[in-house]
C-alpha atoms as a PDB file:
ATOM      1  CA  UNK A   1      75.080 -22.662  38.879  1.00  0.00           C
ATOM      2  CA  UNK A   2      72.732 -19.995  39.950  1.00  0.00           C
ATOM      3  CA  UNK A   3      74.252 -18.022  37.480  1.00  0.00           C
ATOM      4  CA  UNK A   4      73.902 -20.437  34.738  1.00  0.00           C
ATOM      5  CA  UNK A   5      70.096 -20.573  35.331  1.00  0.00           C
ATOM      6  CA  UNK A   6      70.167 -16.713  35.335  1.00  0.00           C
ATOM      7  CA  UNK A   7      71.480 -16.510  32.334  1.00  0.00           C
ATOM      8  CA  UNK A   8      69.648 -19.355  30.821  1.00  0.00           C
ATOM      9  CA  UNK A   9      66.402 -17.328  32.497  1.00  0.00           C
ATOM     10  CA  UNK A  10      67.292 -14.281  30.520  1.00  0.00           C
ATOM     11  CA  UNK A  11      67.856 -16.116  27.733  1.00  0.00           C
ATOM     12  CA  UNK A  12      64.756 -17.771  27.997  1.00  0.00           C
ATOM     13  CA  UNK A  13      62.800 -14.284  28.415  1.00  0.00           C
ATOM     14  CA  UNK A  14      64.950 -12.739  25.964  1.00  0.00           C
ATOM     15  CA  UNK A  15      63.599 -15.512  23.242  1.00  0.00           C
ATOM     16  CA  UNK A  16      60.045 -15.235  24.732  1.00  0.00           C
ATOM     17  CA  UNK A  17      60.061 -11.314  24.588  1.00  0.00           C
ATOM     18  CA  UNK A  18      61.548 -11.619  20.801  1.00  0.00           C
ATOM     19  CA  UNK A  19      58.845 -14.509  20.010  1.00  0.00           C
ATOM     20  CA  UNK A  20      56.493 -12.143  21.275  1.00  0.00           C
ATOM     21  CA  UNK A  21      57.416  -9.197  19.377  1.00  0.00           C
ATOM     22  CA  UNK A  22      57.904 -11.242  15.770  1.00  0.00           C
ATOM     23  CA  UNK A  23      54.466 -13.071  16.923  1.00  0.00           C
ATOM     24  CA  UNK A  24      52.599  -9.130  17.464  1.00  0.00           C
ATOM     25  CA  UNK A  25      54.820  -7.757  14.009  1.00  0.00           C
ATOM     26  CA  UNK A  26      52.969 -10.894  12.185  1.00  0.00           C
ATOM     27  CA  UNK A  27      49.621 -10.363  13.923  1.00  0.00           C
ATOM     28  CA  UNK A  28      49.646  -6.735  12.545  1.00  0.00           C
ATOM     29  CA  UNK A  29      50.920  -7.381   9.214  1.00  0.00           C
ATOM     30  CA  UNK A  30      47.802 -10.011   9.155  1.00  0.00           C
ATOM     31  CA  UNK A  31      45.782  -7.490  10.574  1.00  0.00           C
ATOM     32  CA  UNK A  32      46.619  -4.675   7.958  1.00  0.00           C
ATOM     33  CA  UNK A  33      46.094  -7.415   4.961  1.00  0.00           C
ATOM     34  CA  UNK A  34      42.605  -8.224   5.930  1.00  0.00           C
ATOM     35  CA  UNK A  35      42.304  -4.480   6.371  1.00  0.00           C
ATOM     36  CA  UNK A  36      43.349  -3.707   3.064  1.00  0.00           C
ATOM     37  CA  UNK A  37      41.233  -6.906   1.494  1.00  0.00           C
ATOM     38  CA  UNK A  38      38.368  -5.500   3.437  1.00  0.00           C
ATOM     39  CA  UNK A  39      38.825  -1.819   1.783  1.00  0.00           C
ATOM     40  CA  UNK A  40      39.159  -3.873  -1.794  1.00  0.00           C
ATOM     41  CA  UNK A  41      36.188  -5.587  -1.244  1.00  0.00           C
ATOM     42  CA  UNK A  42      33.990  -2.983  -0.268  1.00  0.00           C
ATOM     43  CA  UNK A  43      34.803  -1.326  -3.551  1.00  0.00           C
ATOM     44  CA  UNK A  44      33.795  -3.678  -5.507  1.00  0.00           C
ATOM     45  CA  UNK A  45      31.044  -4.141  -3.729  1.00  0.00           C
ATOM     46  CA  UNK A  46      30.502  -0.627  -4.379  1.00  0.00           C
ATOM     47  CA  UNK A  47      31.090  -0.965  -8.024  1.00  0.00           C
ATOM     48  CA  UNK A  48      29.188  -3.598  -8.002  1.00  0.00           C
ATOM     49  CA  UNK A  49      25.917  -2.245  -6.395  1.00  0.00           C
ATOM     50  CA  UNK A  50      26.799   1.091  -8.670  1.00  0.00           C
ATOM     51  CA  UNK A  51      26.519  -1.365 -12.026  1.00  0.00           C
ATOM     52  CA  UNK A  52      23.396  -3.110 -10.648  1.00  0.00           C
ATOM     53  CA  UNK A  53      21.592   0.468 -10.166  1.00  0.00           C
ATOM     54  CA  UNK A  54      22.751   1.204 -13.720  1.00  0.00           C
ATOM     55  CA  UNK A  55      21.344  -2.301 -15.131  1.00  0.00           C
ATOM     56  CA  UNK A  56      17.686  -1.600 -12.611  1.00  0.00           C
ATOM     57  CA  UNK A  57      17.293   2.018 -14.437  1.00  0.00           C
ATOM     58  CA  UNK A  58      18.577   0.656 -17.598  1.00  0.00           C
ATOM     59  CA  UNK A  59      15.661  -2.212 -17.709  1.00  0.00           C
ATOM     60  CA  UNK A  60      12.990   0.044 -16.470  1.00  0.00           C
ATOM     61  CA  UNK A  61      13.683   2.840 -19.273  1.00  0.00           C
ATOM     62  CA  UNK A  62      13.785   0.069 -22.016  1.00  0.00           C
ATOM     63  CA  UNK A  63      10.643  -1.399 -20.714  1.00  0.00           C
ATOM     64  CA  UNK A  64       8.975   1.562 -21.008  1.00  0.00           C
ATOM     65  CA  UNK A  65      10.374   2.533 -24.540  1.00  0.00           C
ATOM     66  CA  UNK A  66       8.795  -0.688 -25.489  1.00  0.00           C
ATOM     67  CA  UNK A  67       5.648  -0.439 -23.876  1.00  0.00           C
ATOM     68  CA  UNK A  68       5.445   3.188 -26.041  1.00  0.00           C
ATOM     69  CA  UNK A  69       6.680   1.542 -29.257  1.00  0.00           C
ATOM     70  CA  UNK A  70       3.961  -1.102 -29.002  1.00  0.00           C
ATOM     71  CA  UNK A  71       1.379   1.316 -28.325  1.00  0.00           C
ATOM     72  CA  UNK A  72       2.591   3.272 -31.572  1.00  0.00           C
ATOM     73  CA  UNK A  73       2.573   0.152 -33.764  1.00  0.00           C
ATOM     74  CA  UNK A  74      -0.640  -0.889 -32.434  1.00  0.00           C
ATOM     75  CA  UNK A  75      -2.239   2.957 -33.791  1.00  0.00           C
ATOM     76  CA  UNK A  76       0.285   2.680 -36.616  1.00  0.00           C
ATOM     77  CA  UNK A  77      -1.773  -0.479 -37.683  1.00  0.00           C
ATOM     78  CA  UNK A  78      -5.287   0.497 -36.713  1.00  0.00           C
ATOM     79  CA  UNK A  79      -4.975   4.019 -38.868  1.00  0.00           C
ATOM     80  CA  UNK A  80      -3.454   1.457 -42.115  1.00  0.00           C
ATOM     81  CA  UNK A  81      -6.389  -0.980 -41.463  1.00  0.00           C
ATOM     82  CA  UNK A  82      -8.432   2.580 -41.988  1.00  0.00           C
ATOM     83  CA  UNK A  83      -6.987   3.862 -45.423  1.00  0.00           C
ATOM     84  CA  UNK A  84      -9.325   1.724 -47.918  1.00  0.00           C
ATOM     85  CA  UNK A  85     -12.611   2.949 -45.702  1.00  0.00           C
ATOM     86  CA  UNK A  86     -11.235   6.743 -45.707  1.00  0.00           C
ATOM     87  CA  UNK A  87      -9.548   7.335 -49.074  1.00  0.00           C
ATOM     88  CA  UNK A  88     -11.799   4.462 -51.119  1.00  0.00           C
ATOM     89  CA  UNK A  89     -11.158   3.185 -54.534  1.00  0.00           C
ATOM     90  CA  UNK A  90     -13.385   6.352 -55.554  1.00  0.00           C
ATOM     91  CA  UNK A  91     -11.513   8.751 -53.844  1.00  0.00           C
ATOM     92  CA  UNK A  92      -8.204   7.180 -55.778  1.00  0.00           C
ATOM     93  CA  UNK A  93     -10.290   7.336 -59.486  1.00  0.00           C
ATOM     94  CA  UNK A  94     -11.267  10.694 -58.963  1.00  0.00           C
ATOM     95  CA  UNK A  95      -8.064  12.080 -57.520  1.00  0.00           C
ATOM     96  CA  UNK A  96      -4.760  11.388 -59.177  1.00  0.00           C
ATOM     97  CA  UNK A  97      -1.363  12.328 -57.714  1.00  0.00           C
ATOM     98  CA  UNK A  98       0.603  14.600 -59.665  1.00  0.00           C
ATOM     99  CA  UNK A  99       4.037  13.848 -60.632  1.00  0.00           C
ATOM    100  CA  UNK A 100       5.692  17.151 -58.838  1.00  0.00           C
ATOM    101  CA  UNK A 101       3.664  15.642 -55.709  1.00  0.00           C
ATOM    102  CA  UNK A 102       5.808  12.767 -55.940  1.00  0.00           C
ATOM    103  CA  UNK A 103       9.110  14.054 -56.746  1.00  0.00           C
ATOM    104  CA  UNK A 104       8.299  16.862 -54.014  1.00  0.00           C
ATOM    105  CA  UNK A 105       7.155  14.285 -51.816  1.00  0.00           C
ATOM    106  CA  UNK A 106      10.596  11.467 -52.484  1.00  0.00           C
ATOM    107  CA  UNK A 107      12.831  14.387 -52.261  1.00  0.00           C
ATOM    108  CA  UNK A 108      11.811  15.021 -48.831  1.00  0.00           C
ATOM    109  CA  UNK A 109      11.979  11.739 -47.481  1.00  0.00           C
ATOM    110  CA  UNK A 110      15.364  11.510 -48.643  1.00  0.00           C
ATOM    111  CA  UNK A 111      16.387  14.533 -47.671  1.00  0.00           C
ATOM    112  CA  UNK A 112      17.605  15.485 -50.967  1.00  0.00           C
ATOM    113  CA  UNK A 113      17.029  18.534 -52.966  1.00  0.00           C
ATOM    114  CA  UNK A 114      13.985  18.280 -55.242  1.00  0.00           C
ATOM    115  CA  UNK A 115      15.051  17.194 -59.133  1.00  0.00           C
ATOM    116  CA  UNK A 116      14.989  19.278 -62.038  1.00  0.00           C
ATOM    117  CA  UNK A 117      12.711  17.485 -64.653  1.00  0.00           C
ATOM    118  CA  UNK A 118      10.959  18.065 -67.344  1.00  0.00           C
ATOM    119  CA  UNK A 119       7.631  17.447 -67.926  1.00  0.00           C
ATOM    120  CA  UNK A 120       4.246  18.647 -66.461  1.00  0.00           C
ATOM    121  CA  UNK A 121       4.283  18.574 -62.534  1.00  0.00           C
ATOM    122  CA  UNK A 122       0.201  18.433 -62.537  1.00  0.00           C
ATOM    123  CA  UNK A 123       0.347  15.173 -65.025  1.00  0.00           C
ATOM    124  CA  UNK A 124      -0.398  11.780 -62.964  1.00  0.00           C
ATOM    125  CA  UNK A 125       2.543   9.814 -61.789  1.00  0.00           C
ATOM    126  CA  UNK A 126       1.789   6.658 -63.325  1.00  0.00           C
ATOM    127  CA  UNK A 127       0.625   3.434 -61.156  1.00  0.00           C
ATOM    128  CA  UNK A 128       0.553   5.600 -57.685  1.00  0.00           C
ATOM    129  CA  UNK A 129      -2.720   5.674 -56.144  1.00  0.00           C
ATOM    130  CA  UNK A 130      -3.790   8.491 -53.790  1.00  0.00           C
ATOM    131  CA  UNK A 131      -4.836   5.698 -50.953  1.00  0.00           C
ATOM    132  CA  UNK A 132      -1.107   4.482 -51.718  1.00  0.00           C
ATOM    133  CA  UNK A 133      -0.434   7.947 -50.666  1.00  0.00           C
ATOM    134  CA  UNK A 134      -2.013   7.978 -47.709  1.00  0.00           C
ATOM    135  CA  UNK A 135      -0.771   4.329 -46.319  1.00  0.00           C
ATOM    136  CA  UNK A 136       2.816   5.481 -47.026  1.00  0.00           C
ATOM    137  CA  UNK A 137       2.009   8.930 -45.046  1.00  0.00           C
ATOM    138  CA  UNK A 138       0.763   7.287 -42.397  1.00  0.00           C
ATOM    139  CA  UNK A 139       3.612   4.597 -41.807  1.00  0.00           C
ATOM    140  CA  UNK A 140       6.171   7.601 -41.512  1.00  0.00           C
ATOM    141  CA  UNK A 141       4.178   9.391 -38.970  1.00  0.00           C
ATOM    142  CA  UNK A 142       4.664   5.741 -37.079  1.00  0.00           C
ATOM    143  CA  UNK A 143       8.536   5.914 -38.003  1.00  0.00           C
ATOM    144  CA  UNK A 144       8.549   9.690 -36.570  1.00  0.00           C
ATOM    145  CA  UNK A 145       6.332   8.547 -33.339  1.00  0.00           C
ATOM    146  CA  UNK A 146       8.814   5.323 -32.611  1.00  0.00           C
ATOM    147  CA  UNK A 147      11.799   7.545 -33.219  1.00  0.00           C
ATOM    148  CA  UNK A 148      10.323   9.935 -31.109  1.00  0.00           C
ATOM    149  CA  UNK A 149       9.795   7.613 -27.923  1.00  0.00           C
ATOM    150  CA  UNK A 150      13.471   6.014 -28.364  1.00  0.00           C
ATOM    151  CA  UNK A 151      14.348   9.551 -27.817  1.00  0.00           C
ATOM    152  CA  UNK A 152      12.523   9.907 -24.870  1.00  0.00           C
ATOM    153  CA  UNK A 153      13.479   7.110 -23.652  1.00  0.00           C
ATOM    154  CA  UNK A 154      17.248   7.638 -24.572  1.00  0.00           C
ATOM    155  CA  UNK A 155      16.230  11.334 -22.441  1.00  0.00           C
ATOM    156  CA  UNK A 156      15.052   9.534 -19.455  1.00  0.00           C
ATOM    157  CA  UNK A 157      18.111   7.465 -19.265  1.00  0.00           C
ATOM    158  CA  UNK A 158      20.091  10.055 -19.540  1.00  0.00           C
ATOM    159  CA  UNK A 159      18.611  11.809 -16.576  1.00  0.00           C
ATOM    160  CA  UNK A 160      18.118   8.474 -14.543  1.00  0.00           C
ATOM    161  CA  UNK A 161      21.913   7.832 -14.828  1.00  0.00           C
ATOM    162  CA  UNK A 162      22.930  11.544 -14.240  1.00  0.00           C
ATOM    163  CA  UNK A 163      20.549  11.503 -11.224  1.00  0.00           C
ATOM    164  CA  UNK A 164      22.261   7.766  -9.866  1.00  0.00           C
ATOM    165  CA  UNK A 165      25.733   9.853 -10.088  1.00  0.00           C
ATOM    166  CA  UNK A 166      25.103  12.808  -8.369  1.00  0.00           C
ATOM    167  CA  UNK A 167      25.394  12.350  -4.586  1.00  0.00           C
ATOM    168  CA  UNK A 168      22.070  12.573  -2.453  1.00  0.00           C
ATOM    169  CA  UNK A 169      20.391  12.528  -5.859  1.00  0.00           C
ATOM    170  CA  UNK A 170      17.521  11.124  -6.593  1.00  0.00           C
ATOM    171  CA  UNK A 171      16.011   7.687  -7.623  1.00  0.00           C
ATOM    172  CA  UNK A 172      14.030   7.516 -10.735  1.00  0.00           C
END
C-alpha cells in the first residue's frame, strides 16, 4: 500500500512538475508575444510621431508660403491700382508701342524665338496702349515674385525635412 501511494506520489509530482513546466513554456511564449507586440507598437509609434513631425513642418512652410504670396498679391495690386496715375492717358497718346516691341516682348514670354515679319518694327501695334504695357509688366513681375516664394518655400521644406532625418539634427 505504501508503495501504491509512492507511486501515486510520484505520479502526482511527476504531473505537477510537467504542469509546471508546460504552465512556465506558455508563460514565456506569452511573454515573448507581448514582447514582440510591444517592439511593433513602438514602431509605429515611431512612424507615427516621424509622419506627424513631417505634417508640423509641412503646415508651418505652407503657412508661410502663403503669408509671402499674400503679401505679393497685395503689392501686385497696389502697383496695378498705380498704372493710370503713372503712365496717364497722355503718356499712352504721346507714346505708342512699336510693333517689334511687341513681337520682342510675346516672344519672350513664351519663350519662343522672336518671328520673322515683315513690316516696320517702329510702326504702332494697333489697339495696345503703353499703360496696357505697363499693367501687363507689372502682373509678371507678381507671377515671378509668387513663383519665387513657392520656391523658397519648396527650399525650406526641403531643408526642414532633411534636417527631421538626420539624427541629432535640428528642428526648424
Amino acid at each position: 500500500m505504501i508503495l501504491r501511494l509512492g507511486l501515486a506520489l510520484l505520479a502526482l509530482l511527476t504531473g505537477l512538475a510537467g504542469w509546471q513546466a508546460w504552465q512556465r513554456h506558455q508563460t514565456e511564449r506569452a511573454l515573448a508575444e507581448a514582447r514582440s507586440q510591444l517592439d511593433t507598437a513602438r514602431q509605429e509609434a515611431g512612424r507615427l510621431q516621424a509622419e506627424l513631425e513631417f505634417a508640423r513642418l509641412s503646415a508651418r512652410v505652407v503657412t508661410r508660403y502663403i503669408d509671402r504670396v499674400q503679401i505679393v498679391r497685395e503689392r501686385a495690386h497696389a502697383i496695378a491700382q498705380e498704372v493710370p496715375a503713372h503712365v496717364t492717358p497722355s503718356a499712352d497718346a504721346r507714346c505708342p508701342v512699336p510693333a517689334g516691341f511687341v513681337r520682342v516682348h510675346d516672344a519672350a514670354a513664351q519663350n519662343l524665338p522672336v518671328p520673322r515679319t515683315a513690316g516696320d518694327p517702329d510702326a504702332p501695334a494697333p489697339g495696345l496702349a503703353l499703360s496696357a504695357v505697363a499693367a501687363t509688366v507689372a502682373g509678371n513681375y507678381a507671377t515671378c515674385h509668387e513663383i519665387r516664394e513657392q520656391l523658397i518655400a519648396l527650399q525650406d521644406w526641403v531643408r526642414s525635412v532633411r534636417a527631421a532625418e538626420t539624427p541629432g539634427g535640428p528642428s526648424p
